[in-house]
Protein backbone atom coordinates (compact mmCIF):
# COMPACT_ATOMS: atom_id res chain seq x y z
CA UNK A 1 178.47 169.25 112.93
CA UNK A 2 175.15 168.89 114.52
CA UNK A 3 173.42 171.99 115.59
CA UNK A 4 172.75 171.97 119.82
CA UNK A 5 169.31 171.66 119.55
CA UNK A 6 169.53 168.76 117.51
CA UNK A 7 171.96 166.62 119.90
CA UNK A 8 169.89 167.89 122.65
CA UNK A 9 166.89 166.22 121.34
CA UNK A 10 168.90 163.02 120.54
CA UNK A 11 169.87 162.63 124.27
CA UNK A 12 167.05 162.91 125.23
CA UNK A 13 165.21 160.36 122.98
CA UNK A 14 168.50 158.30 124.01
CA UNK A 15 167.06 158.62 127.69
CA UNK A 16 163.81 157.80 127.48
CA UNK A 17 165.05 154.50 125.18
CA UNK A 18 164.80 151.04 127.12
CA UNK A 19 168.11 148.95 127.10
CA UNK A 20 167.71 146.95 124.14
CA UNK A 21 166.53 149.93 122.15
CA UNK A 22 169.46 151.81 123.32
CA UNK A 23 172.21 149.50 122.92
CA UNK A 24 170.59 148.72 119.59
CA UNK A 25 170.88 152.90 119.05
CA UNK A 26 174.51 152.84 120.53
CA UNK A 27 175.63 149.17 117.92
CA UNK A 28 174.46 151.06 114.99
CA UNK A 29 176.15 153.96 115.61
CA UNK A 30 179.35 152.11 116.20
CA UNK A 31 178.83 150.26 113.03
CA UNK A 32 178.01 153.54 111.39
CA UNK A 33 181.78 155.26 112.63
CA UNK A 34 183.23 152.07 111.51
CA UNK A 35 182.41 152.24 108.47
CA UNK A 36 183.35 156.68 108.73
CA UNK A 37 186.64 155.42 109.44
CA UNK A 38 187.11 152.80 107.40
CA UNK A 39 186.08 154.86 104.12
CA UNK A 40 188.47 158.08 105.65
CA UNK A 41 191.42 155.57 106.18
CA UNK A 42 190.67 154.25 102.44
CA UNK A 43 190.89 157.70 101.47
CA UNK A 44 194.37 158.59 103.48
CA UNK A 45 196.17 155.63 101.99
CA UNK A 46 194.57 157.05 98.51
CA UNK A 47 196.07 160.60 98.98
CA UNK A 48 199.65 159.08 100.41
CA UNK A 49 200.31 156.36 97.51
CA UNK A 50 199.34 159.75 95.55
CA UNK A 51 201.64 161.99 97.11
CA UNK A 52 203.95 159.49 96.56
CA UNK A 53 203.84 158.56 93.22
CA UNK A 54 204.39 162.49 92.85
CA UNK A 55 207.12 162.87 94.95
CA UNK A 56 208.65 160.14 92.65
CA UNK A 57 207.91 161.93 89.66
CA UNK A 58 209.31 164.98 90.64
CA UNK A 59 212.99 162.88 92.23
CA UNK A 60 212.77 161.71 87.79
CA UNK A 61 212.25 165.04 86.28
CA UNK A 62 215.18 165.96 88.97
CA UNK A 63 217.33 163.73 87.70
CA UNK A 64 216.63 163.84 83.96
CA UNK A 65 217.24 167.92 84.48
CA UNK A 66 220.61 166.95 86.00
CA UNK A 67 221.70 164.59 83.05
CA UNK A 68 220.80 167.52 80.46
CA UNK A 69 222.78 169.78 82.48
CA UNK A 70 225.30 167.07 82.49
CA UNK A 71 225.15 166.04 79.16
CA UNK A 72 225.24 169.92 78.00
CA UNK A 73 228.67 170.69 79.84
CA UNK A 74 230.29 168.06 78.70
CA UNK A 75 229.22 168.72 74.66
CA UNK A 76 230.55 172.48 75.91
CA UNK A 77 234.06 171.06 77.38
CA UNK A 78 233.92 168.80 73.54
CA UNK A 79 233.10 171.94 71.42
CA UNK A 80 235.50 174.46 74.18
C-alpha cells in the first residue's frame, strides 16, 4: 500500500499531465492491473485444483481406512 504522501504526489503529477499524457498514464495502469489480475486469478485456480487434489486424497485414505476396518472385522467374525 502506497504511503499518503506518495499518492498525493502522483495526483498531482496526474493533474498537471496534458490529455494524451494522462490517458497514456491511466492505459498503462489498466494494462498494468490486468495483468495483477490475471497473474492472482492464475494463482486462485493454482491453489483450488490444489485444494482439490487434496481433498481427493484425503476422500482415498478415507476409504482405504474403511476397507481395513472392514477387512479386519470380518477376519475377526472368520477367526470368532
Amino acid at each position: 500500500m502506497p504511503e499518503p504522501k506518495d499518492v498525493e504526489r502522483r495526483i498531482c503529477k496526474m493533474l498537471d499531465m496534458g490529455d494524451k499524457e494522462l490517458l497514456a498514464e491511466l492505459d498503462e495502469y489498466f494494462l498494468l492491473s490486468d495483468e495483477r489480475h490475471q497473474r492472482i486469478s492464475n494463482t486462485l485456480e493454482e491453489m483450488i485444483q490444489e485444494v482439490d487434489r487434496l481433498i481427493s486424497r484425503l476422500d482415498e485414505i478415507e476409504d482405504e481406512s474403511l476397507e481395513y476396518e472392514y477387512e479386519d472385522r470380518a477376519q475377526g467374525e472368520i477367526i470368532g
